[in-house]
C-alpha atoms as a PDB file:
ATOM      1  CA  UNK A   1      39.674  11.377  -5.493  1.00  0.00           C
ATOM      2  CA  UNK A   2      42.762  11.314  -7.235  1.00  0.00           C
ATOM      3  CA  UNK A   3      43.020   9.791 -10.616  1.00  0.00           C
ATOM      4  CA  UNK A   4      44.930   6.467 -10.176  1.00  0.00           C
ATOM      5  CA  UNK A   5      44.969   5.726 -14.163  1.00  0.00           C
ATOM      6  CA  UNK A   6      46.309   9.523 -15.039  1.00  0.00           C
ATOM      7  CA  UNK A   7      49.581   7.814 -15.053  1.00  0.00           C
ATOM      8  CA  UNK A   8      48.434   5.216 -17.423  1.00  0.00           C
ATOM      9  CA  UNK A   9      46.611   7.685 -19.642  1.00  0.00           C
ATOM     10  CA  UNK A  10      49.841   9.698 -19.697  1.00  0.00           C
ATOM     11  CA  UNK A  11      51.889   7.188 -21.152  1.00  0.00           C
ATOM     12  CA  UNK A  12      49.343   5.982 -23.327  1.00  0.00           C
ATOM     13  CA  UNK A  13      48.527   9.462 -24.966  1.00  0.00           C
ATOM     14  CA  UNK A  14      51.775  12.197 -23.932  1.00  0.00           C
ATOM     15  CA  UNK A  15      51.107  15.845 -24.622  1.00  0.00           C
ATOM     16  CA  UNK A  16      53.335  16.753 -28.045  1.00  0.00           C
ATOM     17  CA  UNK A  17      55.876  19.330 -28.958  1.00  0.00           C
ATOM     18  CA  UNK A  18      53.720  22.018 -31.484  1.00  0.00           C
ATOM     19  CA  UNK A  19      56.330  22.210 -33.619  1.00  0.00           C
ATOM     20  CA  UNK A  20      58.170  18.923 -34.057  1.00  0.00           C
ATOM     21  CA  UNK A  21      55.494  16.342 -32.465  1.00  0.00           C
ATOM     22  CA  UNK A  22      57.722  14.142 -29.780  1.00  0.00           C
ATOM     23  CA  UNK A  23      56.610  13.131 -26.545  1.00  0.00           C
ATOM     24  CA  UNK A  24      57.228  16.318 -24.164  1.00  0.00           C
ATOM     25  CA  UNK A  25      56.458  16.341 -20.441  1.00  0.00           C
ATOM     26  CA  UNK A  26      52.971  16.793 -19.106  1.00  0.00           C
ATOM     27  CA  UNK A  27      51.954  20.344 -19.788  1.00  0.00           C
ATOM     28  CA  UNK A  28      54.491  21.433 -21.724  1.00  0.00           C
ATOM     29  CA  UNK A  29      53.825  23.257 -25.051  1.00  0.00           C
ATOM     30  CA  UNK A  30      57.147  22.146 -26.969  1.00  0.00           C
ATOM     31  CA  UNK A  31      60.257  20.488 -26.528  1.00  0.00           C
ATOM     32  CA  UNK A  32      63.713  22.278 -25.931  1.00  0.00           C
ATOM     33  CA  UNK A  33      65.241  21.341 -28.977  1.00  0.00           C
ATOM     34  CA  UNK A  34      62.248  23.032 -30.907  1.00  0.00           C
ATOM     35  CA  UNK A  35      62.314  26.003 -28.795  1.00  0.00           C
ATOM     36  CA  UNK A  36      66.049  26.953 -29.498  1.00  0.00           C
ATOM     37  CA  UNK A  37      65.296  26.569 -32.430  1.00  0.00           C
ATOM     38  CA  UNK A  38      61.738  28.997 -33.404  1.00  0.00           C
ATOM     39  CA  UNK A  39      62.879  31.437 -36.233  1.00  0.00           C
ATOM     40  CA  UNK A  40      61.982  34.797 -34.432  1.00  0.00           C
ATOM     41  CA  UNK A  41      61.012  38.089 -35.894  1.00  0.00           C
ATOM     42  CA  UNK A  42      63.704  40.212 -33.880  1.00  0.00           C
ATOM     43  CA  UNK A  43      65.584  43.543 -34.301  1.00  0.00           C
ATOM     44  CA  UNK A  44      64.288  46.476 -35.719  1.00  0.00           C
ATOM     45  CA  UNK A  45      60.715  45.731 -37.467  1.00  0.00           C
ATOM     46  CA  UNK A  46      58.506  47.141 -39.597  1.00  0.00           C
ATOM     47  CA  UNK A  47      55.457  48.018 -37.737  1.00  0.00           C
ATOM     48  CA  UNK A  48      53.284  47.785 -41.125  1.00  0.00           C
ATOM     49  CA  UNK A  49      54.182  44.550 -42.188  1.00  0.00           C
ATOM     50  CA  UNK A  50      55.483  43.429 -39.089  1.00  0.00           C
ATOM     51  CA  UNK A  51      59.168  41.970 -40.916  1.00  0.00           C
ATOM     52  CA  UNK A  52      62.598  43.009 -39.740  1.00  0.00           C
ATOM     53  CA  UNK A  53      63.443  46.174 -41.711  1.00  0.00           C
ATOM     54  CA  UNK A  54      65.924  43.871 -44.540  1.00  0.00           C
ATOM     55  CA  UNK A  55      62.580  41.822 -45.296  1.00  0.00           C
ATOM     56  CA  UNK A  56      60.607  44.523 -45.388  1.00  0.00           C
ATOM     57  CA  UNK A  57      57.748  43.387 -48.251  1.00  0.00           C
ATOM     58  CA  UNK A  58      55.182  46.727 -47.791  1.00  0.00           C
ATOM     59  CA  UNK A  59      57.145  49.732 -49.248  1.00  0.00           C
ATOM     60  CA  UNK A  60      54.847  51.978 -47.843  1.00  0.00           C
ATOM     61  CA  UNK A  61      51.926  50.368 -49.387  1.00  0.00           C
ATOM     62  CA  UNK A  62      48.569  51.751 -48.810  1.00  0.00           C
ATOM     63  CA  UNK A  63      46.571  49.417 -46.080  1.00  0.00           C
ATOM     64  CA  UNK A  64      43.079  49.581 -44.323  1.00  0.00           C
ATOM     65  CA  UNK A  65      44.553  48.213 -41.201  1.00  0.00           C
ATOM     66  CA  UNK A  66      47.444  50.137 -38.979  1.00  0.00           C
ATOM     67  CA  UNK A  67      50.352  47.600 -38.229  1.00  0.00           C
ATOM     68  CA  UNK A  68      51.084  43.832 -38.436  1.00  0.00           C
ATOM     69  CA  UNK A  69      52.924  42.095 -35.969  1.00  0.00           C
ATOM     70  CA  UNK A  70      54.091  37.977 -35.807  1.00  0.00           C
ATOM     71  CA  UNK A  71      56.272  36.381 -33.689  1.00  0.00           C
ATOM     72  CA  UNK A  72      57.722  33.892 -36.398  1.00  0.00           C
ATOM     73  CA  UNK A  73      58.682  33.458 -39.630  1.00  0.00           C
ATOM     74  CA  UNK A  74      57.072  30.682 -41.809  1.00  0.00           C
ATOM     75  CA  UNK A  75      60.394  27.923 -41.821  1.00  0.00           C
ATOM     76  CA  UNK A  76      62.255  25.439 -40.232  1.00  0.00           C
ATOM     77  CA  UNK A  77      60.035  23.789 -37.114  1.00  0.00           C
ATOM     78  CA  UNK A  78      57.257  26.509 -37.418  1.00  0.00           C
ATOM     79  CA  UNK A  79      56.010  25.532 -40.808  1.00  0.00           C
ATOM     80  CA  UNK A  80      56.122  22.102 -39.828  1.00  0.00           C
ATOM     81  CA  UNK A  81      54.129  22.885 -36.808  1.00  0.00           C
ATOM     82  CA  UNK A  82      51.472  25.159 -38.551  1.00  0.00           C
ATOM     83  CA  UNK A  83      51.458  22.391 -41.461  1.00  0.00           C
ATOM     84  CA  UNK A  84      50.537  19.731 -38.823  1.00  0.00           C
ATOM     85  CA  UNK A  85      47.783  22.490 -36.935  1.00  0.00           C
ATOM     86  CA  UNK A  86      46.014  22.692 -40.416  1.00  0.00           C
ATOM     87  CA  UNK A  87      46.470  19.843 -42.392  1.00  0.00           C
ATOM     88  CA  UNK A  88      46.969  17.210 -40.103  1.00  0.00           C
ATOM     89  CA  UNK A  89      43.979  17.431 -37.657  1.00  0.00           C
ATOM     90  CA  UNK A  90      46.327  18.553 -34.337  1.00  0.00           C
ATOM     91  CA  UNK A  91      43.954  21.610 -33.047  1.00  0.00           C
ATOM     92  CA  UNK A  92      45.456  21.791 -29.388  1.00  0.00           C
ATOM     93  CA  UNK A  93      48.379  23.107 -30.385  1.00  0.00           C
ATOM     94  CA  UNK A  94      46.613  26.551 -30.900  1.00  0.00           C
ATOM     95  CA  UNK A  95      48.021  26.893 -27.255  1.00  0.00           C
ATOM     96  CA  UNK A  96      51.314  26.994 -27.862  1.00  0.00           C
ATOM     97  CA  UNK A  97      50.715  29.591 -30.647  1.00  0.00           C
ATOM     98  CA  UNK A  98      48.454  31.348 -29.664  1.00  0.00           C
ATOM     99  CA  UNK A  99      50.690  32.335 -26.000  1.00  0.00           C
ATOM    100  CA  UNK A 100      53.491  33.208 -28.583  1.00  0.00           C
ATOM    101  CA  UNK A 101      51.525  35.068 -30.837  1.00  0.00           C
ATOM    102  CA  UNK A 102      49.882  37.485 -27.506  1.00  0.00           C
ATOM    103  CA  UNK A 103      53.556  37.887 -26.546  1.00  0.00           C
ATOM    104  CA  UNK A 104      54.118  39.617 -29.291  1.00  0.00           C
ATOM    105  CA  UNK A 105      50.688  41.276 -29.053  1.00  0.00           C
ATOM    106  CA  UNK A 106      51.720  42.799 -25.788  1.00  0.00           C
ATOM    107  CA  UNK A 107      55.150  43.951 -26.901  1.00  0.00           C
ATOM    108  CA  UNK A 108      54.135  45.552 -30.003  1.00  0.00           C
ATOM    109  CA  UNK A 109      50.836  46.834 -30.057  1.00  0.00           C
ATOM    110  CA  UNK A 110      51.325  47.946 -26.408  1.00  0.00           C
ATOM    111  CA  UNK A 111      49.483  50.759 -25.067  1.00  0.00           C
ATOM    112  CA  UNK A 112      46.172  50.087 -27.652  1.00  0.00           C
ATOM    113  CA  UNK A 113      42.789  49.389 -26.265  1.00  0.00           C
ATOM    114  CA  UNK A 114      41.196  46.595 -28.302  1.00  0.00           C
ATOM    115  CA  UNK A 115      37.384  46.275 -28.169  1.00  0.00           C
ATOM    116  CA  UNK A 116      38.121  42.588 -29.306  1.00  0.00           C
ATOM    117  CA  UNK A 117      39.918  40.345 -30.888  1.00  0.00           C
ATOM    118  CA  UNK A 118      38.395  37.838 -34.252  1.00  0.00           C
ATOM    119  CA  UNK A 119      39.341  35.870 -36.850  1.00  0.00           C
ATOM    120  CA  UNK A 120      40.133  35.358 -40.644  1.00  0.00           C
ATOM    121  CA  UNK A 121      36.744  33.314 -41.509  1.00  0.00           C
ATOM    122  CA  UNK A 122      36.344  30.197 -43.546  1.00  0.00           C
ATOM    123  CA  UNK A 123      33.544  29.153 -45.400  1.00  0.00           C
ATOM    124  CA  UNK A 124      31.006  26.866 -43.692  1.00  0.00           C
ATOM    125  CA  UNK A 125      32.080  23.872 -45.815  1.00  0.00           C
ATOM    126  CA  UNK A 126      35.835  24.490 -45.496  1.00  0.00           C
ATOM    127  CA  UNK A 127      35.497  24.529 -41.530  1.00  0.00           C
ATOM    128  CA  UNK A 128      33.171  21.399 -41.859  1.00  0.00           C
ATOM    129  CA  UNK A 129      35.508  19.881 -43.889  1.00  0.00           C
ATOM    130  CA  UNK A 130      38.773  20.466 -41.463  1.00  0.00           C
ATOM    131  CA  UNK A 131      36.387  20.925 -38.821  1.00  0.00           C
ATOM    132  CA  UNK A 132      37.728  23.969 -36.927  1.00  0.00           C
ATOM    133  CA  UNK A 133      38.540  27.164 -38.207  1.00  0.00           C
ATOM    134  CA  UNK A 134      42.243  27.238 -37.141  1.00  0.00           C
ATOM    135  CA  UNK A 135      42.365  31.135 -36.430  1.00  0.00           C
ATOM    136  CA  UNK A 136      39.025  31.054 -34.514  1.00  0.00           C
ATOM    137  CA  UNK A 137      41.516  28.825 -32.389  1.00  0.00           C
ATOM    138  CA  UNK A 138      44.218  31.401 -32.494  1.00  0.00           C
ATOM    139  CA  UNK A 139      41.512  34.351 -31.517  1.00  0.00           C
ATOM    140  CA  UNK A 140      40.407  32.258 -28.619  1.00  0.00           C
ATOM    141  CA  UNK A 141      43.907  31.582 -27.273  1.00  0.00           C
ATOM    142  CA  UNK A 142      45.311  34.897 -27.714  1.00  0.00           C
ATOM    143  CA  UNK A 143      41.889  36.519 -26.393  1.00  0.00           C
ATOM    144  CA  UNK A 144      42.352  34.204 -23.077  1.00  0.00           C
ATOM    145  CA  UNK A 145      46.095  35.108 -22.831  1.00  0.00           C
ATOM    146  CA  UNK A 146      45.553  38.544 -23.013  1.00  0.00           C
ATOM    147  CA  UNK A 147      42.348  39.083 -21.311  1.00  0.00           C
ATOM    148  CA  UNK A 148      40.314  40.673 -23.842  1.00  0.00           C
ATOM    149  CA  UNK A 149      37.003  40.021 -25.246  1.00  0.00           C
ATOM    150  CA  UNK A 150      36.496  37.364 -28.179  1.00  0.00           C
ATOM    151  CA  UNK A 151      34.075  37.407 -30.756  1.00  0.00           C
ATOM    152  CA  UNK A 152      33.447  34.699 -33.493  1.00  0.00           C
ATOM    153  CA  UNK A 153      32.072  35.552 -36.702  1.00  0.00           C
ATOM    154  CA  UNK A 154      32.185  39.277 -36.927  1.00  0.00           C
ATOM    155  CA  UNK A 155      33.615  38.358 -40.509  1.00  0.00           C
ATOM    156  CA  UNK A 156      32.257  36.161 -43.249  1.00  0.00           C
ATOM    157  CA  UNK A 157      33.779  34.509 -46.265  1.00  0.00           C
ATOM    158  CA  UNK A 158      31.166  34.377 -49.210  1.00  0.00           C
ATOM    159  CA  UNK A 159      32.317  31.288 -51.174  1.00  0.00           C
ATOM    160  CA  UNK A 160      35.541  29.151 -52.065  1.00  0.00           C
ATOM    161  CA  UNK A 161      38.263  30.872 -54.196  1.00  0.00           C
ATOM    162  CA  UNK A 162      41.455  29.528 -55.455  1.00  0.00           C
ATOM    163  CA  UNK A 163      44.040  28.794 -53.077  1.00  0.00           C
ATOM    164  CA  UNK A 164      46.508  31.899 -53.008  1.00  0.00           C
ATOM    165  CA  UNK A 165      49.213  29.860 -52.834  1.00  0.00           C
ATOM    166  CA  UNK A 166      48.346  28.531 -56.742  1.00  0.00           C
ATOM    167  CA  UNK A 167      48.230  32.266 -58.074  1.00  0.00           C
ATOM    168  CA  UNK A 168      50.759  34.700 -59.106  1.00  0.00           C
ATOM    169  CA  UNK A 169      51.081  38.216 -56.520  1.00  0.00           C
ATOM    170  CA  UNK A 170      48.858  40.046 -59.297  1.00  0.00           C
ATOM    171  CA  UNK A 171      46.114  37.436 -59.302  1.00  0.00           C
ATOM    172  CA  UNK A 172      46.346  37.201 -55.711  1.00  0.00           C
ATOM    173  CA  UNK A 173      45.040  40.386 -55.167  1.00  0.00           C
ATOM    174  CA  UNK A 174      41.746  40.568 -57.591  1.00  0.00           C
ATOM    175  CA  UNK A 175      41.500  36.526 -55.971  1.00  0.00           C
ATOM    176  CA  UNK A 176      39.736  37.882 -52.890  1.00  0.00           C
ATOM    177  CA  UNK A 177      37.921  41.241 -53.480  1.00  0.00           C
ATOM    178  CA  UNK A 178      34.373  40.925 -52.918  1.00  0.00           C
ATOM    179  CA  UNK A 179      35.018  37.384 -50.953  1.00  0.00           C
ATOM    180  CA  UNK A 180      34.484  38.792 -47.445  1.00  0.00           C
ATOM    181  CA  UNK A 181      31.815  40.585 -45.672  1.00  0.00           C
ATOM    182  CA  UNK A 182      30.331  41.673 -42.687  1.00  0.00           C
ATOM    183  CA  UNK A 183      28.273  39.060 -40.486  1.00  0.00           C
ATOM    184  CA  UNK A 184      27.331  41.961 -37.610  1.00  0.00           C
ATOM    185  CA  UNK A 185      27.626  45.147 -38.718  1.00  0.00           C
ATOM    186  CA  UNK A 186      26.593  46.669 -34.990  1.00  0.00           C
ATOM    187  CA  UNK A 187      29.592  45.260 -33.375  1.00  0.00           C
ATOM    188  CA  UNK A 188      31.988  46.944 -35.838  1.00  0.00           C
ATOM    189  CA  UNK A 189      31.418  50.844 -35.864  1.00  0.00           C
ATOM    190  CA  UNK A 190      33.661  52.997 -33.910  1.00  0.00           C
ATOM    191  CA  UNK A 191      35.340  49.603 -32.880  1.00  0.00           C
ATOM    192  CA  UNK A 192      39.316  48.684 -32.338  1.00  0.00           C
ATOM    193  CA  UNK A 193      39.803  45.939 -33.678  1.00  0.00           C
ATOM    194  CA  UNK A 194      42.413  42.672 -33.478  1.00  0.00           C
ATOM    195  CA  UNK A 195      42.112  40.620 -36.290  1.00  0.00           C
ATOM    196  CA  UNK A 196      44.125  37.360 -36.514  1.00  0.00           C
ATOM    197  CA  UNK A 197      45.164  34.819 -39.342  1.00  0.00           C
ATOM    198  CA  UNK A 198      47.562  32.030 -39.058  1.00  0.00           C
ATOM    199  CA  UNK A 199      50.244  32.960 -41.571  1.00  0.00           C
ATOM    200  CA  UNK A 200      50.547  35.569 -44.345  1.00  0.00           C
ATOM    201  CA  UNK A 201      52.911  36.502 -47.328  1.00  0.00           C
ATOM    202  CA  UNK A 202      51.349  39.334 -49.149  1.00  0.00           C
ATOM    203  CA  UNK A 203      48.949  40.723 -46.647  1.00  0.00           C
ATOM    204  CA  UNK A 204      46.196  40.174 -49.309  1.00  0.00           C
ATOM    205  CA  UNK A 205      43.555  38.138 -46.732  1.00  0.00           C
ATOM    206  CA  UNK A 206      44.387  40.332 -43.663  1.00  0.00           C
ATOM    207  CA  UNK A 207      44.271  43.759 -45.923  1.00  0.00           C
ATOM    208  CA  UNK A 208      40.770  42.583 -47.853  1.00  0.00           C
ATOM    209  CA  UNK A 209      39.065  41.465 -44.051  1.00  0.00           C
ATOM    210  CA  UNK A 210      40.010  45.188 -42.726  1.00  0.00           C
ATOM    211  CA  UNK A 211      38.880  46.569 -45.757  1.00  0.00           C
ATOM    212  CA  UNK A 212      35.870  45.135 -44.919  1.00  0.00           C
ATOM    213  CA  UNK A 213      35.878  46.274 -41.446  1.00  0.00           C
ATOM    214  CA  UNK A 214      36.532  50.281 -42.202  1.00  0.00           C
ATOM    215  CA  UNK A 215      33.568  50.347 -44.509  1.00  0.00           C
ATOM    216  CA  UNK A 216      31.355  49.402 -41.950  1.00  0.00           C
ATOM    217  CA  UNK A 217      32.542  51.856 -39.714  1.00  0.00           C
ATOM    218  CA  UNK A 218      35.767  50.448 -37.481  1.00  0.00           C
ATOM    219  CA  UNK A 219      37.671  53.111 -35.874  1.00  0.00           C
ATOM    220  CA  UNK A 220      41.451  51.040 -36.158  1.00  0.00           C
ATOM    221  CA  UNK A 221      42.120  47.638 -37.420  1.00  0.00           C
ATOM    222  CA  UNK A 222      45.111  46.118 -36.049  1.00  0.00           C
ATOM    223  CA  UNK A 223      46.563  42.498 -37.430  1.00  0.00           C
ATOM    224  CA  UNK A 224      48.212  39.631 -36.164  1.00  0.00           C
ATOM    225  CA  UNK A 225      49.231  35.960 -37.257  1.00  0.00           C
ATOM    226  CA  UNK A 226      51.512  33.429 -35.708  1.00  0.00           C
ATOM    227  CA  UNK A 227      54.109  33.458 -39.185  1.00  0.00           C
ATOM    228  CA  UNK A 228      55.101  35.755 -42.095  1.00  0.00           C
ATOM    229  CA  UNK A 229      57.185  34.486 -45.119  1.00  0.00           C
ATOM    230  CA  UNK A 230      60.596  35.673 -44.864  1.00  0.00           C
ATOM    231  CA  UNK A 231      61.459  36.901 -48.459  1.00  0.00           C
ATOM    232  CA  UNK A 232      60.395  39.494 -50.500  1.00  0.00           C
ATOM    233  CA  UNK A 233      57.380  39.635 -52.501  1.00  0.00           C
ATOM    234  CA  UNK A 234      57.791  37.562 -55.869  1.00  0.00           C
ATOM    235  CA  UNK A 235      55.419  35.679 -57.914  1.00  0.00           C
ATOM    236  CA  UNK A 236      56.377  32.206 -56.743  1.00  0.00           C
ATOM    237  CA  UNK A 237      56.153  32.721 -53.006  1.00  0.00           C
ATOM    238  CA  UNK A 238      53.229  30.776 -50.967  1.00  0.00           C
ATOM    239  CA  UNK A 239      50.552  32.720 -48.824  1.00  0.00           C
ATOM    240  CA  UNK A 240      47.727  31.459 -46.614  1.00  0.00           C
END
């Protein structure tokens, strides 16, 4: 039987635009304004940091995963969308994300067969606390989109640190070593891996998880995450 109060229930609650929040027709993701409007990662890119080459931030650096890819830079309606997906208790709009983010999945790390896709973990208290893990989200999504397997806590995060975004790039990096591990070591070795965080500046989380990952044995560790920062590395830029 038909629902005669979906029409009711539709103008009570309207789905919202992931990026800017208005009222957008039922089943839409965003609005069209917002969708002009995404700042793109387009043109020739770096496949290890996943930037266009004139933002390149690796310079050749040394990483334990292969490439990086994102579809999006972290500005304009994109950081107030991811602001609002983390801060502001608004977990459906992983969807729209996460579809972007396996677009980009399919156009740049086409041709690899991924065992599975998981996330950048949280401590227990931080996801009880927000009460999701927004990448486990983002895995989900992106696993459904692209029709591969998804599996939750291969990774663990051992206790709290200080938020990156607080430190300076050299304390950033000695910040997280020793703050991830392993949860199932079995479903690692000889494994391709996906492994997908929200946003990133430095590549510290991301590089620190894989690291992680090929000493218990993965064959390839492949990143994504639905925004990078835009500028070059300096001490006063934000990160996850």
């Amino acid at each position: 039987m038909k629902n005669i109060f979906a029409p009711l229930v539709s103008a009570l609650f309207p789905d919202r635009c992931a990026y800017c929040g208005v009222p957008i027709a039922s089943g839409s993701l965003a609005c069209e304004k917002c969708m002009d409007s995404l700042p793109r990662i387009k043109g020739e890119i770096c496949p290890k940091c996943g930037r266009e080459k004139e933002n390149c931030s690796c310079k050749k650096a040394e990483m334990y995963f292969e490439r990086l890819a994102a579809p999006f830079y972290f500005s304009g309606v994109v950081r107030t969308g991811i602001h609002a997906f983390k801060f502001r208790k608004s977990p459906d709009n992983y969807r729209a994300y996460s579809s972007e983010t396996a677009k980009t999945v399919r156009e740049r790390f086409g041709g690899v067969n991924f065992d599975y896709i998981t996330e950048v973990p949280m401590t227990a208290k931080s996801t009880k606390d927000r009460g999701y893990n927004q990448c486990a989200l983002l895995a989900k999504g992106i696993a459904e989109e692209l029709g591969i397997e998804y599996k939750a806590g291969i990774l663990k995060k051992i206790y709290e640190t200080e938020k990156q975004h607080g430190l300076s790039y050299y304390l950033r990096k000695g910040n997280l070593t020793g703050v991830f591990d392993v949860a199932d070591a079995e479903s690692v070795k000889d494994k391709t891996v996906l492994l997908c965080d929200d946003i990133s500046t430095t590549g510290e989380t991301l590089n620190e998880c894989s690291k992680m990952l090929w000493l218990y044995g993965a064959k390839e560790i492949y990143c994504v995450t639905t925004a990078l920062t835009k500028s070059k590395l300096t001490e006063k830029q934000n990160d996850n």
